[in-house]
Protein backbone atom coordinates (compact mmCIF):
# COMPACT_ATOMS: atom_id res chain seq x y z
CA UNK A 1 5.37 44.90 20.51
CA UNK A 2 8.13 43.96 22.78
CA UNK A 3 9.74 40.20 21.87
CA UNK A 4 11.45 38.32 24.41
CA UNK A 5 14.41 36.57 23.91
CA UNK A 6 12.61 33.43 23.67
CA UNK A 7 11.00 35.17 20.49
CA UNK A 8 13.96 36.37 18.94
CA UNK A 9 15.50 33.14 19.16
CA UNK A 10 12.82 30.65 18.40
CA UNK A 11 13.84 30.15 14.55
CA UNK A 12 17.86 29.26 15.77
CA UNK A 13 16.01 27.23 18.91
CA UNK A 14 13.40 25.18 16.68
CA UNK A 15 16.61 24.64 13.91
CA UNK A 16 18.70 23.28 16.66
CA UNK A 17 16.26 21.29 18.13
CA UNK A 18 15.40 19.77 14.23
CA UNK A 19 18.73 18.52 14.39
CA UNK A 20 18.20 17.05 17.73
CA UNK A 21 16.76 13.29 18.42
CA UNK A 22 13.19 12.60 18.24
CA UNK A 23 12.19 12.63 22.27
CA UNK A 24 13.77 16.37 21.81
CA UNK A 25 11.47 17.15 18.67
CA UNK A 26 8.51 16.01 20.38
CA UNK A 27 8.99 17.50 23.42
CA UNK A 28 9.11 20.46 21.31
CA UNK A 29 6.16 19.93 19.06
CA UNK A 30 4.19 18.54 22.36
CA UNK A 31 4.76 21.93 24.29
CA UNK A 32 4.00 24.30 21.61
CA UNK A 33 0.61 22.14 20.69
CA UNK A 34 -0.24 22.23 24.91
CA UNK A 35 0.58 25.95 24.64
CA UNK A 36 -1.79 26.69 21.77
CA UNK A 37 -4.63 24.13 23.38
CA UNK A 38 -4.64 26.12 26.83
CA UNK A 39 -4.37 29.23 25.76
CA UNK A 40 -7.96 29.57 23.46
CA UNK A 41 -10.98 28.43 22.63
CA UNK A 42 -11.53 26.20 19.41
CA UNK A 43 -12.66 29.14 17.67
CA UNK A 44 -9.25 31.31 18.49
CA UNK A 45 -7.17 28.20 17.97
CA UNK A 46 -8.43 27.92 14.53
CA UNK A 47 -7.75 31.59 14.09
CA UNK A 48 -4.24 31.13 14.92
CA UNK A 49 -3.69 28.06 13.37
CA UNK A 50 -4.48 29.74 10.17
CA UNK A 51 -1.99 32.98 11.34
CA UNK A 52 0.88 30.54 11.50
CA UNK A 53 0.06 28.52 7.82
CA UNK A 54 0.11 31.53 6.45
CA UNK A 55 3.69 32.19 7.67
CA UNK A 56 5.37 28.91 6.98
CA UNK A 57 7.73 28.07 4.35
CA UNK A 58 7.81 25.03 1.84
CA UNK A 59 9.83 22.79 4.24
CA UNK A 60 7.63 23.21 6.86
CA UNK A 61 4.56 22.54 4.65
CA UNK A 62 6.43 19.40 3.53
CA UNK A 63 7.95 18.38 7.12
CA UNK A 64 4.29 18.62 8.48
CA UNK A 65 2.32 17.15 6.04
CA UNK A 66 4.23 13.79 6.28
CA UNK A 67 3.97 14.13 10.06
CA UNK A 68 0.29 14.12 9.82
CA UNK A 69 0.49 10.93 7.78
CA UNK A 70 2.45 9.04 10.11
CA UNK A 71 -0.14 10.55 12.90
CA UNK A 72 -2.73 8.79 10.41
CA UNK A 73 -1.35 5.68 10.24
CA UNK A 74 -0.53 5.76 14.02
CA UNK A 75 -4.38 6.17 14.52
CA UNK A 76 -5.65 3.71 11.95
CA UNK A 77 -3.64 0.82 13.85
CA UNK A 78 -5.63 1.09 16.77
C-alpha cells in the first residue's frame, strides 16, 4: 500500500501536537474521532477500534485511560 505523507508523518505530527496546548490536542483528537465516525458503520468502527488498541504503546494506554476518566467525570456533572 502506498502511504501519503500525511501517513508517514503522523507519529512526528501527533508528538508535536502532544506538546502543543490543549485547543490544539483536541482539535486533533476531535478530527481523528469525526474521521473514524463518518467513515463506518458501528460494526466497522468497532473493528478498527480494536486494530488501533492493538497497536498502541503503554503511554498511550495510560494517556487515554485518564482521558476517559476526566470524560467520566465531565458527564457525571451534568
Amino acid at each position: 500500500m502506498i502511504k501519503t505523507s500525511i501517513e508517514k508523518l503522523s507519529e512526528t505530527i501527533g508528538f508535536e501536537i502532544g506538546t502543543s496546548d490543549d485547543v490544539t490536542q483536541a482539535n486533533l483528537i476531535n478530527g481523528l474521532c469525526k474521521g473514524l465516525a463518518n467513515s463506518m458503520d458501528e460494526h466497522k468502527l468497532g473493528t478498527q477500534l480494536c486494530y488501533i488498541a492493538d497497536k498502541l504503546d503503554s503511554k498511550s494506554h495510560k494517556v487515554l485511560k485518564e482521558l476517559v476518566e476526566f470524560i467520566r467525570l465531565k458527564e457525571n456533572e451534568k
